[in-house]
Protein backbone atom coordinates (compact mmCIF):
# COMPACT_ATOMS: atom_id res chain seq x y z
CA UNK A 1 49.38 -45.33 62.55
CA UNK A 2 49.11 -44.81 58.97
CA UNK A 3 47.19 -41.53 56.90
CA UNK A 4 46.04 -41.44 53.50
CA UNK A 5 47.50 -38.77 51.06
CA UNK A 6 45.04 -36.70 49.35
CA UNK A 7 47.95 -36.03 47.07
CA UNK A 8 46.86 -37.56 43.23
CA UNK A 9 49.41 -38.49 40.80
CA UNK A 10 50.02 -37.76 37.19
CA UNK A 11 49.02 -41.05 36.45
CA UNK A 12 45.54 -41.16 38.39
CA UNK A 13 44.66 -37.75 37.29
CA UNK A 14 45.06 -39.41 33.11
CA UNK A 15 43.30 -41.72 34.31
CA UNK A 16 40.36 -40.16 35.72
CA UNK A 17 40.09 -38.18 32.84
CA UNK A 18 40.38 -40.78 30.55
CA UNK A 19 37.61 -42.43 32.30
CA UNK A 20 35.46 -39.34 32.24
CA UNK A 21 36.16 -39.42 28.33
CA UNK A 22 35.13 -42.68 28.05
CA UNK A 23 32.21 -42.00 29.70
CA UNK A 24 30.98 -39.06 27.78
CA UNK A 25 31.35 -41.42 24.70
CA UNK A 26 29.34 -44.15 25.92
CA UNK A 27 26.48 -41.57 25.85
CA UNK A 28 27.19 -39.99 22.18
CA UNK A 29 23.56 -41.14 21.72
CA UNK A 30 22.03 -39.41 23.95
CA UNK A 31 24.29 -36.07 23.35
CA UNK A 32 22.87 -36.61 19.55
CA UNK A 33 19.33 -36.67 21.02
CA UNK A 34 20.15 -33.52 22.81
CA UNK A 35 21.50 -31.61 20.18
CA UNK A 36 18.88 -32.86 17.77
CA UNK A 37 16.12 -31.92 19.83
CA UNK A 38 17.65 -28.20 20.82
CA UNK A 39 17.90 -27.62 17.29
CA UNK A 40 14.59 -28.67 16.29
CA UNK A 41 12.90 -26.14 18.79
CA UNK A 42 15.32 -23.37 17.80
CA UNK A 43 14.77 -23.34 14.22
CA UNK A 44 10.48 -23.77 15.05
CA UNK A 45 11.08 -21.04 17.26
CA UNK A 46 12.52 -19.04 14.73
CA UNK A 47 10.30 -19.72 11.96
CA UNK A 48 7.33 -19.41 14.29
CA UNK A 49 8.14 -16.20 15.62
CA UNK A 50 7.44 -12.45 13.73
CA UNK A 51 8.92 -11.50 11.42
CA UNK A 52 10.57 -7.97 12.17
CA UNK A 53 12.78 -5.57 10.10
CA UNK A 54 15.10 -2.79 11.35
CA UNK A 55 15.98 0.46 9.28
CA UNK A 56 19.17 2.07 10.65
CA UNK A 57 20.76 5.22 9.72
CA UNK A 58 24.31 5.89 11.50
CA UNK A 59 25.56 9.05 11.44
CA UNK A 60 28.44 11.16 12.59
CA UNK A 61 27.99 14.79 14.64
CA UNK A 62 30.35 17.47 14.73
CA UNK A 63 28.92 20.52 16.22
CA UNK A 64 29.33 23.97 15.02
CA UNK A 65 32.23 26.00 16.37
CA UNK A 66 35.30 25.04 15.15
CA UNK A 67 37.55 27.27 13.88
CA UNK A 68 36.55 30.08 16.35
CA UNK A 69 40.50 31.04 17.01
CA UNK A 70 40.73 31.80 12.97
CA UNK A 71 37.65 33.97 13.22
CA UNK A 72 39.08 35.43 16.39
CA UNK A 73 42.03 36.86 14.78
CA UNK A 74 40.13 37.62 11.13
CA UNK A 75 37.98 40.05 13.49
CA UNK A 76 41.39 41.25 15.12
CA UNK A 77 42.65 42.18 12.06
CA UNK A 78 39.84 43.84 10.80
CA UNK A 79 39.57 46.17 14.21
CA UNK A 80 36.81 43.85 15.71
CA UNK A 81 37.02 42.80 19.40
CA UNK A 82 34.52 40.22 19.54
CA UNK A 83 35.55 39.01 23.26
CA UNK A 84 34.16 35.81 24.18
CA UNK A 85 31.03 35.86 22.12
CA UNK A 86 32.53 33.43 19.97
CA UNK A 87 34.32 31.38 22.41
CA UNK A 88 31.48 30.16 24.43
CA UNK A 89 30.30 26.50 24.70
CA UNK A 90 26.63 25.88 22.98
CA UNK A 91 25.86 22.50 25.01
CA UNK A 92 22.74 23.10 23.97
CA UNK A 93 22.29 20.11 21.51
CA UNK A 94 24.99 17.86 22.61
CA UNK A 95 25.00 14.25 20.92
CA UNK A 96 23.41 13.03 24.35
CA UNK A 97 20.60 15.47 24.30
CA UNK A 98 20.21 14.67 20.68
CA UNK A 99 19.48 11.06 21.65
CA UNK A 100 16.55 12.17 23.75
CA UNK A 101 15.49 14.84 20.97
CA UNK A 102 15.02 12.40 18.16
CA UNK A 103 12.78 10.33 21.23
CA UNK A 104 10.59 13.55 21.79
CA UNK A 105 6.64 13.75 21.23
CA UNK A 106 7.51 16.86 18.90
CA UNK A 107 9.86 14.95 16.37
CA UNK A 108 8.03 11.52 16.39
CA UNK A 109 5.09 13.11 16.04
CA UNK A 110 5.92 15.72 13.16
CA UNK A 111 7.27 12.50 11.42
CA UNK A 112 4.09 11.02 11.97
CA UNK A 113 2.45 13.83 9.80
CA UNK A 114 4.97 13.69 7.25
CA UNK A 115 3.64 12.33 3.68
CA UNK A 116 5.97 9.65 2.65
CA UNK A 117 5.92 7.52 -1.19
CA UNK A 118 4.38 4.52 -0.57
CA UNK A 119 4.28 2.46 -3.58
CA UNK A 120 3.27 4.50 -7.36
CA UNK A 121 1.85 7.18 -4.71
CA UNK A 122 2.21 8.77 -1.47
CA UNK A 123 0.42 8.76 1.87
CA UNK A 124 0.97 10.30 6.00
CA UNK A 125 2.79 8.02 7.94
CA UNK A 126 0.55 8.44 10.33
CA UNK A 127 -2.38 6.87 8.11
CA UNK A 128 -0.02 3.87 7.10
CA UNK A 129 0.40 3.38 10.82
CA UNK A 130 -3.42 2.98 11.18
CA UNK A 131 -3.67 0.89 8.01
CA UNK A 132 -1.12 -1.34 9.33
CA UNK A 133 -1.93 -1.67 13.15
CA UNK A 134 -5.74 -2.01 11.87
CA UNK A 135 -6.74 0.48 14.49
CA UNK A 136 -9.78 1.36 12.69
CA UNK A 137 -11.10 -1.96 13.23
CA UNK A 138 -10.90 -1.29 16.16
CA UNK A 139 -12.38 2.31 16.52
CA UNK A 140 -15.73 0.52 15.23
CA UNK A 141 -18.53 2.54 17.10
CA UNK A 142 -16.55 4.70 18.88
CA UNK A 143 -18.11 8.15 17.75
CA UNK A 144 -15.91 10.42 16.49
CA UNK A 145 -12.86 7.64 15.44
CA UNK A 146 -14.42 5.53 13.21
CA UNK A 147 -13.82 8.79 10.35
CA UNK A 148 -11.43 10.73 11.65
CA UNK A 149 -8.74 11.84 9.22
CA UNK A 150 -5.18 13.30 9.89
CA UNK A 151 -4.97 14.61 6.36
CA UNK A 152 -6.33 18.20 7.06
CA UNK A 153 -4.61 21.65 8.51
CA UNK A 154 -2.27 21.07 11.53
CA UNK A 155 -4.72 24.08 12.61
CA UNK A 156 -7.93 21.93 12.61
CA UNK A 157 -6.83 19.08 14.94
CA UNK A 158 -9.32 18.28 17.28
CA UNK A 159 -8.68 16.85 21.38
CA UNK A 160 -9.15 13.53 19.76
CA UNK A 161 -6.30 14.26 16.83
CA UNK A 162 -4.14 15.05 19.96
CA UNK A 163 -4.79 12.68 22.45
CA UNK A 164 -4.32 9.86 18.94
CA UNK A 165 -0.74 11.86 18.49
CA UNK A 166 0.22 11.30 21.45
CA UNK A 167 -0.66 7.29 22.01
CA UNK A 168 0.89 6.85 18.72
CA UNK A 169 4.31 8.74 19.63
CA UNK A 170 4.49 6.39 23.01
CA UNK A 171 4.05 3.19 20.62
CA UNK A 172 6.36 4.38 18.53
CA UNK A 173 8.78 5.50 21.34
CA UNK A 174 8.49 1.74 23.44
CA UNK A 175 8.24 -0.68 20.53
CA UNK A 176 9.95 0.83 17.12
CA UNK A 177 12.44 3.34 17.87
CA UNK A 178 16.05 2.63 19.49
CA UNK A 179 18.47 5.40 19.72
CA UNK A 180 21.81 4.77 20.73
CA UNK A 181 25.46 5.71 20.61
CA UNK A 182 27.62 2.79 19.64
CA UNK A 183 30.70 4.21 21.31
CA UNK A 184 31.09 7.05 23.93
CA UNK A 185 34.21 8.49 22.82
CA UNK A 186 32.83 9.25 19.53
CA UNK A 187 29.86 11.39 18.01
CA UNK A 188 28.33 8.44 16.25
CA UNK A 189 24.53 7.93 16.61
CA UNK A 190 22.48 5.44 15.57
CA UNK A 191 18.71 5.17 14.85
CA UNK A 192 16.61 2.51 14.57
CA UNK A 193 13.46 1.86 13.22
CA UNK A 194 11.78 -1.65 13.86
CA UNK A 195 8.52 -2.40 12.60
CA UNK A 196 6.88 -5.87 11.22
CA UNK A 197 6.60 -3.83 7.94
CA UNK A 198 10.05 -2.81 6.31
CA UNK A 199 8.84 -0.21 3.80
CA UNK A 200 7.31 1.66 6.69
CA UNK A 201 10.53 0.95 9.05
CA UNK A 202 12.60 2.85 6.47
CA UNK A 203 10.29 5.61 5.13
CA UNK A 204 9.81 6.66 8.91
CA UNK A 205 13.14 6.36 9.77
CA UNK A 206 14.35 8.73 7.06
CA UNK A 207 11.25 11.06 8.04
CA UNK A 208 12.47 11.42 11.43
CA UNK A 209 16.33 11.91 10.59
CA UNK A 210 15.60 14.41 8.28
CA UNK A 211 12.86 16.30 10.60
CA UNK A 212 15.48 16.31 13.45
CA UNK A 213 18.47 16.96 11.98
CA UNK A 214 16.71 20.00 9.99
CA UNK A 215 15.22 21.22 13.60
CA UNK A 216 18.38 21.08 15.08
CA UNK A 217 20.18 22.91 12.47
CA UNK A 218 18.00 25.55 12.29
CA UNK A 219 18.13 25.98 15.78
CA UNK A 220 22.10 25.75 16.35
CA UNK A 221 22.06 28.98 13.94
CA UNK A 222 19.18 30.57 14.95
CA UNK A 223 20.42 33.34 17.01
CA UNK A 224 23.64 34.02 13.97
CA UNK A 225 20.83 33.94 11.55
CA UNK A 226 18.98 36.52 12.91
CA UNK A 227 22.27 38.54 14.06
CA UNK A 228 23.24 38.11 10.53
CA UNK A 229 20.17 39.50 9.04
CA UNK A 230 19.80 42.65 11.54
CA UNK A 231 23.47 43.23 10.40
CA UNK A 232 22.15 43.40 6.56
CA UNK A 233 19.72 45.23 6.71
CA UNK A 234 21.60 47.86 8.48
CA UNK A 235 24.50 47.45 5.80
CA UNK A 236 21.60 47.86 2.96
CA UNK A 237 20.06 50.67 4.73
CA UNK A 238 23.25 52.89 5.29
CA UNK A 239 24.23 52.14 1.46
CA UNK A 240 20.33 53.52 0.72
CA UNK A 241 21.76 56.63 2.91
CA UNK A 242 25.16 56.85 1.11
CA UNK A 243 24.11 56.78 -2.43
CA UNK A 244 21.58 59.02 -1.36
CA UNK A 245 23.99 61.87 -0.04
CA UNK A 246 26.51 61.22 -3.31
CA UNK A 247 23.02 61.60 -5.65
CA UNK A 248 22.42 65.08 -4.05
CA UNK A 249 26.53 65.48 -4.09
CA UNK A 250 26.35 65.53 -7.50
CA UNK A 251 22.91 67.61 -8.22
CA UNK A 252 24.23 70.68 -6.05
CA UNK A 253 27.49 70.39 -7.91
CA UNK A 254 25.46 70.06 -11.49
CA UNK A 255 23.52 72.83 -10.74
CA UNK A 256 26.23 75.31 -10.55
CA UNK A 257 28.57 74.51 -12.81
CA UNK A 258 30.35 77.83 -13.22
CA UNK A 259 30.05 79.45 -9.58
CA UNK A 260 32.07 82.52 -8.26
CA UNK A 261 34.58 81.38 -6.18
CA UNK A 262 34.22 84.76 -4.05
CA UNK A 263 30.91 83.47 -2.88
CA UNK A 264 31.27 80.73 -0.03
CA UNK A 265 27.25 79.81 1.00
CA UNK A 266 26.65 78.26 -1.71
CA UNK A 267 29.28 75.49 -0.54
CA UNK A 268 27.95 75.09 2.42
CA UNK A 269 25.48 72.62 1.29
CA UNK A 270 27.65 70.96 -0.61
CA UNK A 271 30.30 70.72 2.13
CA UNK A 272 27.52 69.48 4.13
CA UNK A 273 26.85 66.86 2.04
CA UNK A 274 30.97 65.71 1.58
CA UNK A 275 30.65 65.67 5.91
CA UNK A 276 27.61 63.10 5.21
CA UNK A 277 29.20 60.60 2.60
CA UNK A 278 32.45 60.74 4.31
CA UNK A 279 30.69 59.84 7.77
CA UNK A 280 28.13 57.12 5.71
CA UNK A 281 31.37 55.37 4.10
CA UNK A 282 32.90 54.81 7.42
CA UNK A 283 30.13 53.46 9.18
CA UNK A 284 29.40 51.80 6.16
CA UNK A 285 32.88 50.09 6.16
CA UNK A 286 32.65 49.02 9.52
CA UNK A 287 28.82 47.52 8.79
CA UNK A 288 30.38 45.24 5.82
CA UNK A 289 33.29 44.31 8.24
CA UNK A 290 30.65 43.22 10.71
CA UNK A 291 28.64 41.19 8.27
CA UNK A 292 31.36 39.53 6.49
CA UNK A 293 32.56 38.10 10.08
CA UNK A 294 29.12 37.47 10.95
CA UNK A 295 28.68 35.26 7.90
CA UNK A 296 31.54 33.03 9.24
CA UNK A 297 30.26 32.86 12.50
CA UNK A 298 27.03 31.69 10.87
CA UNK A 299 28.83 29.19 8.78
CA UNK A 300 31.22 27.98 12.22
CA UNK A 301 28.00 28.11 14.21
CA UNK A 302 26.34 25.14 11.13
CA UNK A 303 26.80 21.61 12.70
CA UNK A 304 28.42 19.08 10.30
CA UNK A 305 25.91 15.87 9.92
CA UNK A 306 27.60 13.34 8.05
CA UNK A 307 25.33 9.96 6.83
CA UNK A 308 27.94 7.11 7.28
CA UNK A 309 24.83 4.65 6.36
CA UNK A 310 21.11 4.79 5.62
CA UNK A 311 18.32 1.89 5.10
CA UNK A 312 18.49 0.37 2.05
CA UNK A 313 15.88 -2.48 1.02
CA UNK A 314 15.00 -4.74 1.82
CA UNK A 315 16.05 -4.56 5.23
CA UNK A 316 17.45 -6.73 7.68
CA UNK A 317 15.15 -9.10 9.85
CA UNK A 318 15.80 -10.92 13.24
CA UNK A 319 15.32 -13.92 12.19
CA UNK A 320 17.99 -16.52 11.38
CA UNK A 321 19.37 -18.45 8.55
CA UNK A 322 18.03 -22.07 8.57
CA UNK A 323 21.72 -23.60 8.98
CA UNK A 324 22.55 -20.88 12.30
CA UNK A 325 19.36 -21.99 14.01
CA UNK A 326 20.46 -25.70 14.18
CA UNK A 327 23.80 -24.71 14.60
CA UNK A 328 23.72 -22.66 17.60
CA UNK A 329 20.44 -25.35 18.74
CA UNK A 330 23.04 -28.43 18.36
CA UNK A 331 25.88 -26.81 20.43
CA UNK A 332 23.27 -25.54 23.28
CA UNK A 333 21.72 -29.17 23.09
CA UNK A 334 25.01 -30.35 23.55
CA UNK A 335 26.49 -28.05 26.02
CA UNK A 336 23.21 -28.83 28.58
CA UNK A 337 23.97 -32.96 27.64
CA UNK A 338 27.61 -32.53 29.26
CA UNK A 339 26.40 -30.82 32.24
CA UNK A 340 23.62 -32.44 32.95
CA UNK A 341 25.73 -36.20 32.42
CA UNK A 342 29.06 -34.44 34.36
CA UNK A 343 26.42 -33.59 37.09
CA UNK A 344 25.25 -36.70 37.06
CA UNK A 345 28.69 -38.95 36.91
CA UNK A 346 29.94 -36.65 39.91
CA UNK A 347 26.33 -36.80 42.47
CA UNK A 348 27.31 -40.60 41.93
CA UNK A 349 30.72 -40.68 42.72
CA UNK A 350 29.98 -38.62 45.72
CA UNK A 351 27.14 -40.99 46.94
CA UNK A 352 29.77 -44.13 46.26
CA UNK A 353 32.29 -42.69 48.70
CA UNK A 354 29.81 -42.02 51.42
CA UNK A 355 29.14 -45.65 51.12
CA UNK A 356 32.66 -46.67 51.54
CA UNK A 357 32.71 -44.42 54.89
């Protein structure tokens, strides 16, 4: 009784793949075809489809804060105990929540409203967005579109202005702005701008970094900034007190220069006042001591925002160079030629051994 290995040699497996070689050559012609016809439809593809340019500004985020053990002992040493006011986490405007900030109806659509230089003059985004999008083709007897106009008081804005604001900041949210983060373990954010227009990708794209970067500085120091300014105008008012006390000091003593010293109510008042401007100077002290540490709590609480890269024009489009669109067409071409001929070498081999069964 005799078996049949399934065991193939060296020698059959060079051969097999020689053949298989051999065959791929014999259709070079129609791997040519393929490639040729791949890239053709790639590069009309390419040239047929519009034209769109990205703005992208990349910036890095450090948040206010550091330094807080320095300012810890500064306010040690100057007979401060601050606790843990200056210790605690402000999570408030992480880099994540900053993502979804810079996609909020407030910050696209105060960008929107922002007057941007378009050519020798300048002109509301907002109103180049129309221009562009033709929208007031559009509004063509719809009463109260056809003439409205976003160049008037925030104040004055109608239910139409509104409702207008707010299709324009879900355009603008869905088809031109991307916001991402490149790399989670650092504080890196991008944001992108996409429009068919490139001067109005980058004018709106620096609009809304600088709207939201200013909003969320002012708001990271909001409550220092208004600590700091209670503090100064208590320092200011208890120097208004002090000088005031040493300015009377000085009258009472002026105005009797050559007193008897056997007569003590006459320095009563004058001791009085010495009790005042010794008690104003200490609390006075301890006001300036509070203000000065205040001030670098302000300046710890001020989040660094460094530009690593803004839009520059012209911009950068999506599509290709001629000589990339028939390369990468070619090598797809060619790539579906081998597996549709491999697919098609192997279905027969498989259909000549079921014969031979």
């Amino acid at each position: 009784m005799s078996t049949k290995s399934d065991q193939i040699t060296l020698q059959e497996l060079i051969s097999r793949l020689k053949d298989y070689l051999l065959f791929l050559w014999s259709k070079k012609l129609w791997f040519l075809v393929f490639a040729a016809a791949f890239a053709i439809v790639l590069v009309a593809y390419n040239g047929l489809k519009t034209k769109k340019y990205t703005a992208t500004t990349s910036f890095v985020l450090e948040n206010g804060g550091a330094g807080l053990g320095d300012l810890s002992s500064l306010a040690s040493l100057a007979g401060v105990n601050l606790g843990g006011a200056l210790s605690e986490s402000n999570d408030l405007f992480q880099i994540d929540n900053i993502q979804e900030l810079y996609r909020s109806h407030r910050m696209i659509s105060e960008t929107m409203l922002t007057e941007a230089p378009f050519g020798k003059g300048g002109d509301l985004l907002v109103n180049k967005f129309i221009e562009q999008n033709e929208l007031r083709e559009e509004w063509e007897g719809e009463q109260g579109l056809e003439n409205i106009s976003f160049s008037i008081p925030r104040e004055q804005f109608t239910i139409q202005h509104d409702s207008l604001l707010l299709e324009f900041t879900d355009m603008i949210r869905e088809d031109y702005l991307a916001v991402s983060k490149p790399n989670r373990k650092l504080s890196i954010l991008n944001v992108n701008v996409t429009d068919e227009y490139q001067e109005f990708a980058k004018r709106f794209n620096d609009a809304l970094v600088q709207n939201v970067n200013s909003f969320y500085t002012k708001t990271r120091t909001k409550k220092s900034g208004e600590n700091l300014a209670i503090l100064q105008k208590q320092a200011d008012s208890v120097k208004l007190v002090l000088e005031a006390a040493m300015l009377r000091l000085a009258q009472v003593q002026e105005s009797a220069p050559n007193r008897n010293p056997l007569y003590k109510t006459p320095l009563v008042e004058e001791q009085k006042l010495m009790v005042d401007i010794a008690a104003s100077s200490a609390m006075y002290e301890t006001v300036v001591k509070n203000l000065e540490i205040a001030k670098v709590s302000h300046r710890s609480k001020m989040p660094l925002i460094q530009i690593i890269d803004y839009p520059i024009l012209p911009l950068k489009d999506n599509q290709w160079k001629l000589f990339k669109a028939i390369v990468v067409g070619g090598f797809i071409g060619g790539f579906l030629a081998l597996i549709y001929f491999t697919g098609v070498r192997m279905l027969r081999a498989a259909l000549k051994e079921e014969e031979y069964q």
